[in-house]
C-alpha atoms as a PDB file:
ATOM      1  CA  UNK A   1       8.070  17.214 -14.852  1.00  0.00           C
ATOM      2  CA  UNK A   2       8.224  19.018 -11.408  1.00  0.00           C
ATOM      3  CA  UNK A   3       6.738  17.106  -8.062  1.00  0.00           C
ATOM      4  CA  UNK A   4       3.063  18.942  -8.188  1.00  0.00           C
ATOM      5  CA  UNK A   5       2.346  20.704  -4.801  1.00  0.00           C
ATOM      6  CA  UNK A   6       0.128  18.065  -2.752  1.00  0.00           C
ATOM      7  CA  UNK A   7       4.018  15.701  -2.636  1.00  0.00           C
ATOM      8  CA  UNK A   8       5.451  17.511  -0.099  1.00  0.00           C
ATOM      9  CA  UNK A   9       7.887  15.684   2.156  1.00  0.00           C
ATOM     10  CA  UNK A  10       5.437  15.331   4.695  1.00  0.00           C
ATOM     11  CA  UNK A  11       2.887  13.690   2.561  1.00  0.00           C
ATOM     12  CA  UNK A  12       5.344  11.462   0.769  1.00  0.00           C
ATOM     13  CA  UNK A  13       6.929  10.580   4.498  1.00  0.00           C
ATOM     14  CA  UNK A  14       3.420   9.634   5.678  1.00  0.00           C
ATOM     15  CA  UNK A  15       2.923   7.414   2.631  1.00  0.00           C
ATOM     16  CA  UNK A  16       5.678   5.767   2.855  1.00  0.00           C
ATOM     17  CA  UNK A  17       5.254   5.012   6.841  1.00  0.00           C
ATOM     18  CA  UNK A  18       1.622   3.935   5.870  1.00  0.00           C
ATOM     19  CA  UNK A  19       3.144   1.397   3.551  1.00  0.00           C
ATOM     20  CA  UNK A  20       6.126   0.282   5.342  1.00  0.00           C
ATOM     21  CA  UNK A  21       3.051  -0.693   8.202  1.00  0.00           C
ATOM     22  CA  UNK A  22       0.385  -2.294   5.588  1.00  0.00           C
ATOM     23  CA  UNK A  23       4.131  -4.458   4.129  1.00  0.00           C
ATOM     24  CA  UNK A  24       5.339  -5.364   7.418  1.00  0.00           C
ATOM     25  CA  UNK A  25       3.153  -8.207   8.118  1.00  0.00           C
ATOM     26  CA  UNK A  26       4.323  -9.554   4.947  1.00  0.00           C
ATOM     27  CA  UNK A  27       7.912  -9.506   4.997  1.00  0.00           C
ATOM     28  CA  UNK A  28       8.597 -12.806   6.212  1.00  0.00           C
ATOM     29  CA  UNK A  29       6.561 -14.309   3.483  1.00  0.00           C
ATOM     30  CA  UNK A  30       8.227 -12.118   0.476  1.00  0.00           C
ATOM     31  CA  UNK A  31      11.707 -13.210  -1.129  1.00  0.00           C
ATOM     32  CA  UNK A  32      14.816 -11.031  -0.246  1.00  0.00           C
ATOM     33  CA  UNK A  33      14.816  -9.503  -3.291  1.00  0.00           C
ATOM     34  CA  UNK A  34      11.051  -7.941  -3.051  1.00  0.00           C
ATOM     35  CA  UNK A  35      11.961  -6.507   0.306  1.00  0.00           C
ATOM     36  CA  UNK A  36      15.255  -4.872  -1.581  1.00  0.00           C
ATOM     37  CA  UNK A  37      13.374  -3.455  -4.244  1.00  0.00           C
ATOM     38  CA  UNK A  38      10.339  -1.352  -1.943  1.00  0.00           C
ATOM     39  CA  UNK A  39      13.280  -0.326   0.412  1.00  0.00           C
ATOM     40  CA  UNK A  40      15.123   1.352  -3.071  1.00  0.00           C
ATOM     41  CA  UNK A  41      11.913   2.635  -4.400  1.00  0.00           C
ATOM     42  CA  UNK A  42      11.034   4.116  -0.817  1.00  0.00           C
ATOM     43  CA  UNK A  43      14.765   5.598  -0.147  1.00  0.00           C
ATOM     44  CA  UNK A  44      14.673   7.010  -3.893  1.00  0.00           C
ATOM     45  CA  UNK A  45      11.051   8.645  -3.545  1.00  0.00           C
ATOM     46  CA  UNK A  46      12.000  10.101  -0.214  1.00  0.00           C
ATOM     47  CA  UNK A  47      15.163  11.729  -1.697  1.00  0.00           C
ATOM     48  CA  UNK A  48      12.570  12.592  -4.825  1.00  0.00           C
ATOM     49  CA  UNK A  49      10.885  14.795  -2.642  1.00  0.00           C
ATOM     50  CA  UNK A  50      13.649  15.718   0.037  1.00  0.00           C
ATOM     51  CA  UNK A  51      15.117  17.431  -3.160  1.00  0.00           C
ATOM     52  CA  UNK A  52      12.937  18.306  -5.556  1.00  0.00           C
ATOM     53  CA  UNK A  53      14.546  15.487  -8.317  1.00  0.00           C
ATOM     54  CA  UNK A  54      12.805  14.414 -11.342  1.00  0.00           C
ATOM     55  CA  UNK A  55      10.791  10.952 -11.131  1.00  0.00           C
ATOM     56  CA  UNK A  56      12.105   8.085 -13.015  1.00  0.00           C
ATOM     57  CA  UNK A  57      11.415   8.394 -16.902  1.00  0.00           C
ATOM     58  CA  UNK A  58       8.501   6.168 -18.095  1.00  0.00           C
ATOM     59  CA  UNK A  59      10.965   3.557 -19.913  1.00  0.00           C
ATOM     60  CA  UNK A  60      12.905   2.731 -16.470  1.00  0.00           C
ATOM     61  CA  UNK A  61       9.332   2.174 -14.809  1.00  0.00           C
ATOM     62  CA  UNK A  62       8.155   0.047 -17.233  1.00  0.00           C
ATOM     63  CA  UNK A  63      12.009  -1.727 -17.303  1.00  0.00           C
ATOM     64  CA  UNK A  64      11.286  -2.403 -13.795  1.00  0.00           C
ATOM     65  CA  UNK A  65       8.097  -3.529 -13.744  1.00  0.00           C
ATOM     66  CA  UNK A  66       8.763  -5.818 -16.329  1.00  0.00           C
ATOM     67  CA  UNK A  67      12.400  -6.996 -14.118  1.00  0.00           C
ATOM     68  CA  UNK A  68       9.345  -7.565 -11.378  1.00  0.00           C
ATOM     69  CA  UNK A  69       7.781  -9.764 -13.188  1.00  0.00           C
ATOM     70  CA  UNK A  70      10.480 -12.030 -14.592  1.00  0.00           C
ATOM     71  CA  UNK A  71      11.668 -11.929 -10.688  1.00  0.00           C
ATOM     72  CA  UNK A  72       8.363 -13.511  -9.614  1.00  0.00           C
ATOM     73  CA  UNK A  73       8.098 -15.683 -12.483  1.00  0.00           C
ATOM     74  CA  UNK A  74      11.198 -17.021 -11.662  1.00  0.00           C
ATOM     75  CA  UNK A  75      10.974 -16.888  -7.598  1.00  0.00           C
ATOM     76  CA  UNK A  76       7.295 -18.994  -8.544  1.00  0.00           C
ATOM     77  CA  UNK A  77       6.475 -19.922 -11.461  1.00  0.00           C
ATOM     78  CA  UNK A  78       3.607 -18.777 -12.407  1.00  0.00           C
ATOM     79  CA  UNK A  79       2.172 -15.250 -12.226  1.00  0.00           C
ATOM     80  CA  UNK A  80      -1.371 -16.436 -11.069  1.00  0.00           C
ATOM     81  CA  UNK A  81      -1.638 -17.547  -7.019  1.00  0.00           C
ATOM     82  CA  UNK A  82      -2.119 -16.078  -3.706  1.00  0.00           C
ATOM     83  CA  UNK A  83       1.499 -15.855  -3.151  1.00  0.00           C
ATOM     84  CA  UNK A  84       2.685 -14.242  -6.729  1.00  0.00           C
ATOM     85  CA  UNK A  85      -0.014 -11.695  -6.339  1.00  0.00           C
ATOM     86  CA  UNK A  86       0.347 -10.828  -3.066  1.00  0.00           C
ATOM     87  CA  UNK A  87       4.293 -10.233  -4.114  1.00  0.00           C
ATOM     88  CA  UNK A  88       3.678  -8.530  -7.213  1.00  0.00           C
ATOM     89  CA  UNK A  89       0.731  -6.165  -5.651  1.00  0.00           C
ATOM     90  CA  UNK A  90       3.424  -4.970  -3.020  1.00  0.00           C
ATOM     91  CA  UNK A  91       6.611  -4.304  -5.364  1.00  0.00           C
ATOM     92  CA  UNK A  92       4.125  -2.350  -8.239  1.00  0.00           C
ATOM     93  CA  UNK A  93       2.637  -0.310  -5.601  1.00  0.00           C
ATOM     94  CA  UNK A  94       6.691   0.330  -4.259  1.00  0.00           C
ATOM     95  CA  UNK A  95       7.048   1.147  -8.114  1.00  0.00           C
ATOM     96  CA  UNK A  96       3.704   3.443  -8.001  1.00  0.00           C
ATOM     97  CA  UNK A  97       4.906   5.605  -4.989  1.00  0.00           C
ATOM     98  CA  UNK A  98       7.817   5.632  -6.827  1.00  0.00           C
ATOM     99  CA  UNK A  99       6.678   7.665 -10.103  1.00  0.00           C
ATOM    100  CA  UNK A 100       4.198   9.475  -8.775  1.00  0.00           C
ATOM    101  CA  UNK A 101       4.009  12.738 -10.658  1.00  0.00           C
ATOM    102  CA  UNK A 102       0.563  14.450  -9.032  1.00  0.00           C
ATOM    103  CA  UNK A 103      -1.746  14.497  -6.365  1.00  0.00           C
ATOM    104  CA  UNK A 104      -3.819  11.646  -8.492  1.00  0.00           C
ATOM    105  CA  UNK A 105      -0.978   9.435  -8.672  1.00  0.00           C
ATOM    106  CA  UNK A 106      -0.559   9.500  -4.896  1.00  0.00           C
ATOM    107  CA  UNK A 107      -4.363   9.266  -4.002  1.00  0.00           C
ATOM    108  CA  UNK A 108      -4.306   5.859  -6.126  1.00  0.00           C
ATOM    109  CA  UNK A 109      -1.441   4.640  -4.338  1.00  0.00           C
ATOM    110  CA  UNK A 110      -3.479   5.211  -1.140  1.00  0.00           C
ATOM    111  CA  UNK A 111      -6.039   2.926  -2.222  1.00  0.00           C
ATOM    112  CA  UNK A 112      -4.129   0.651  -3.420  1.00  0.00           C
ATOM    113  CA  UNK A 113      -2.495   0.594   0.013  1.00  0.00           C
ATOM    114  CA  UNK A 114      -5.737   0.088   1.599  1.00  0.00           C
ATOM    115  CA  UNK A 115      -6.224  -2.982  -0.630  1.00  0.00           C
ATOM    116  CA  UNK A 116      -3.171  -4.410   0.509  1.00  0.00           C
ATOM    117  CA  UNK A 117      -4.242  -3.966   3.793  1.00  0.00           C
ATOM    118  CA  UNK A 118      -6.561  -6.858   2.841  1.00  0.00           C
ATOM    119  CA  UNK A 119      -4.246  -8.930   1.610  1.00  0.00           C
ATOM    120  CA  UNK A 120      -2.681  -9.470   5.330  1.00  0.00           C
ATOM    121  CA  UNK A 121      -6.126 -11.446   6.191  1.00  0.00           C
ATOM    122  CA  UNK A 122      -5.112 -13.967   3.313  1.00  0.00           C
ATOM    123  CA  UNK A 123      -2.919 -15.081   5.387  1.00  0.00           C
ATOM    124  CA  UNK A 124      -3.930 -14.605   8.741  1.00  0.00           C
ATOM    125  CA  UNK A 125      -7.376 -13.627  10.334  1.00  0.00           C
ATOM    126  CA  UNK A 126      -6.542 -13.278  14.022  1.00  0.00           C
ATOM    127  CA  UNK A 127      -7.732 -10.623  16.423  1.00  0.00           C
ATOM    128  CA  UNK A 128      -4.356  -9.173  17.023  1.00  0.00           C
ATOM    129  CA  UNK A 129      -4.075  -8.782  12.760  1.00  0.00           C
ATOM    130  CA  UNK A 130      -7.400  -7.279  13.026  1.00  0.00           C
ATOM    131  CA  UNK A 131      -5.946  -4.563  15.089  1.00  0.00           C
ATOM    132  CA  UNK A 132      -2.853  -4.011  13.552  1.00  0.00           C
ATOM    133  CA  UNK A 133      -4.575  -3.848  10.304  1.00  0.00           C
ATOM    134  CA  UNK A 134      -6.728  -1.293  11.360  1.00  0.00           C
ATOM    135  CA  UNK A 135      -4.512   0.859  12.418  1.00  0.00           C
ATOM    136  CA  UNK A 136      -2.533   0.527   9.373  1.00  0.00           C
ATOM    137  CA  UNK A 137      -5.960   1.897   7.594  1.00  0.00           C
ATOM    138  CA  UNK A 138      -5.904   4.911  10.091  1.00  0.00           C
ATOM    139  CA  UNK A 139      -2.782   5.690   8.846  1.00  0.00           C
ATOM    140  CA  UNK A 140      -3.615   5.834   5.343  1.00  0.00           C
ATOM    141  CA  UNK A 141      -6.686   7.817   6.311  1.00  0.00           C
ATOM    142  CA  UNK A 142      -4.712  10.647   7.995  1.00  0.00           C
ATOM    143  CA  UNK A 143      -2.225  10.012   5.143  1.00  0.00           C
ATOM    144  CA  UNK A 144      -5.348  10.599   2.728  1.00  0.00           C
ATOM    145  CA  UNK A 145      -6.288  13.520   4.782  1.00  0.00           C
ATOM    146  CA  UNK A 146      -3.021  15.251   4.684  1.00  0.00           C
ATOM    147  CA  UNK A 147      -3.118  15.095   0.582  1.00  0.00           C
ATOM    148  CA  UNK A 148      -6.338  16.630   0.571  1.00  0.00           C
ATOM    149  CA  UNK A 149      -4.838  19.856   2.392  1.00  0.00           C
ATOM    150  CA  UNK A 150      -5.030  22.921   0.479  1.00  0.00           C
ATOM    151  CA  UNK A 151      -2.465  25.648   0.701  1.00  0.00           C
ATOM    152  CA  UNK A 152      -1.551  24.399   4.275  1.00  0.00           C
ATOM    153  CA  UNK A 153       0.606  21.467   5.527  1.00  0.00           C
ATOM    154  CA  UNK A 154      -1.490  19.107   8.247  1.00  0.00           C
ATOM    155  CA  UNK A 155      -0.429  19.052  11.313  1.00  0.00           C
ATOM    156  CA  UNK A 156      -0.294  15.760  13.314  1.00  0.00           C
ATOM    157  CA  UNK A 157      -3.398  16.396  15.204  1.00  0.00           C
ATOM    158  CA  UNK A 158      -4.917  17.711  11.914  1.00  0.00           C
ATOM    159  CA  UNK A 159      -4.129  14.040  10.566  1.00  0.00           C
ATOM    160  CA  UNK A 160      -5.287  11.798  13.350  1.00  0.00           C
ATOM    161  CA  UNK A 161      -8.166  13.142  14.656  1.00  0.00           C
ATOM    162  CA  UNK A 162     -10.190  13.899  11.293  1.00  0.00           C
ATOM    163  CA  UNK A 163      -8.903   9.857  10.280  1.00  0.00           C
ATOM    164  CA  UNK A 164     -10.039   8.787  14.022  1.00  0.00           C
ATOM    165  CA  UNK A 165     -14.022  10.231  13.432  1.00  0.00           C
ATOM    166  CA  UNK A 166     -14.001   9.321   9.811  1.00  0.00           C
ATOM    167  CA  UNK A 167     -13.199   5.206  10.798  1.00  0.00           C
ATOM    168  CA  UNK A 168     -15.383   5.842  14.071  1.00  0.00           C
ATOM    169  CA  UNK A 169     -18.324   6.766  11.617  1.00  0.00           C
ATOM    170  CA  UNK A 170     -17.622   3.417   8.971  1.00  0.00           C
ATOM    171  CA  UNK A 171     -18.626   1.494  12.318  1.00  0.00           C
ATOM    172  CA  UNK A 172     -22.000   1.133  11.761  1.00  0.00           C
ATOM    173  CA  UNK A 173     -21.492   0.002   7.826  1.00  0.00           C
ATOM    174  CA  UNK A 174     -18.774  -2.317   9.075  1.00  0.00           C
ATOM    175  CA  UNK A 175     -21.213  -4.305  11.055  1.00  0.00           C
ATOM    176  CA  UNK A 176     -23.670  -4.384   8.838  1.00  0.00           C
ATOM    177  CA  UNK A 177     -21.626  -5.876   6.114  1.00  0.00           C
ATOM    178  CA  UNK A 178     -20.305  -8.340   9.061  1.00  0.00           C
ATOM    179  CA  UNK A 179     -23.747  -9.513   9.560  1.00  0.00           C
ATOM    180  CA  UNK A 180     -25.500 -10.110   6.403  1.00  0.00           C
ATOM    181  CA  UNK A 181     -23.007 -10.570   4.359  1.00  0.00           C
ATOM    182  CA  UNK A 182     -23.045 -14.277   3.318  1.00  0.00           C
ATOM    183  CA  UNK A 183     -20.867 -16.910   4.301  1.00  0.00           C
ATOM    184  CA  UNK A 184     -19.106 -18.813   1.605  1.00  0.00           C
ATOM    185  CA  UNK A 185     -17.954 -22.395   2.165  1.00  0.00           C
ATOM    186  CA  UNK A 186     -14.324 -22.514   1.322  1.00  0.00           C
ATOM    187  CA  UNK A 187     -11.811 -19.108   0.927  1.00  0.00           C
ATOM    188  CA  UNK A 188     -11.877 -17.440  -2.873  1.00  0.00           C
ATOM    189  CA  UNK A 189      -8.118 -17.572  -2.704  1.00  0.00           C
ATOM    190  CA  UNK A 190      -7.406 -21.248  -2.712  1.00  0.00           C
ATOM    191  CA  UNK A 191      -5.352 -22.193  -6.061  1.00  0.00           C
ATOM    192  CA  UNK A 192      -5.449 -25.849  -7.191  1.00  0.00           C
ATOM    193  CA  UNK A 193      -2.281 -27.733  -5.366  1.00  0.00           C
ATOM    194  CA  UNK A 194      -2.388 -24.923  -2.210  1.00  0.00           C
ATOM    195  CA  UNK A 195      -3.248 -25.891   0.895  1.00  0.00           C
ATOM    196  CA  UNK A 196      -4.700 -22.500   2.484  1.00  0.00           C
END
């Protein structure tokens, strides 16, 4: 099946920047081999779309999800934890961007990016973070925006600025959830035997 019209290289090259951002925080954290594997899938879906190539059949997909999931079996042992599913949310959403085949596919992978985003405050819930985080979602806003281009390819400014007034108008919503929404005694992410 043919790359449908909306992957263009500029769409896929935004993408891929957005998610190289929302990852970066992480890398640190992630085994050698996780890093390897979103690098590959990145480099491959570039070329993908550099060249018009085929995506990966649905077998190798599957293959490698299921390698993914040995991997972090192994690498933790267990597939339930903040850690494991922090890992395994990063390399299937690598594998996502990978085999995207239409406009859907790639509008799911943004979302999925902007729940990653989250993930980063698992782990950290500074100021600076904050910041950075945000302007990894601004990135997969004007990412969002350029996929939702008809017949035209978005220019930078055609990006940026529509992403800019679309985060400028969540303000208000933002600090209203801030506000009322209720303070819980102890983080939802703490796993029996972790300390965080």
């Amino acid at each position: 099946m043919l790359n449908h019209a909306a992957l263009t290289l500029a769409n896929i090259a935004w993408l891929l920047a957005a998610m190289a951002f929302v990852i970066m925080p992480h890398v640190m954290r992630l085994p050698i081999w996780v890093s390897l594997t979103c690098a590959g899938a990145g480099i491959a879906r570039w070329w993908i779309a550099r060249y018009g190539w085929r995506t990966p059949p649905w077998w190798v997909m599957a293959a490698l999800a299921l390698a993914v999931a040995i991997g972090a079996w192994r690498e933790y042992g267990r597939l339930i934890g903040r850690e494991v599913g922090v890992t395994l949310l990063i390399v299937m959403l690598c594998l996502k961007v990978l085999e995207m085949r239409k406009k859907r596919d790639a509008i799911v992978a943004i979302f999925l990016g902007f729940f990653l985003a989250v993930t980063n405050f698992l782990y950290s819930q500074s100021l600076l973070m904050g910041f950075y985080m945000l302007g990894c979602v601004w990135i997969f806003v004007a990412t969002l925006v350029g996929f939702n281009r008809i017949n035209t390819e978005a220019t930078l400014r055609e990006r940026v600025v529509p992403a800019f007034w679309l985060l400028v108008q969540a303000i208000p919503l933002m600090l209203v959830l801030f506000f009322l929404f209720p303070r819980l005694a102890g983080p939802l992410w703490r796993m029996p035997g972790e300390t965080q």
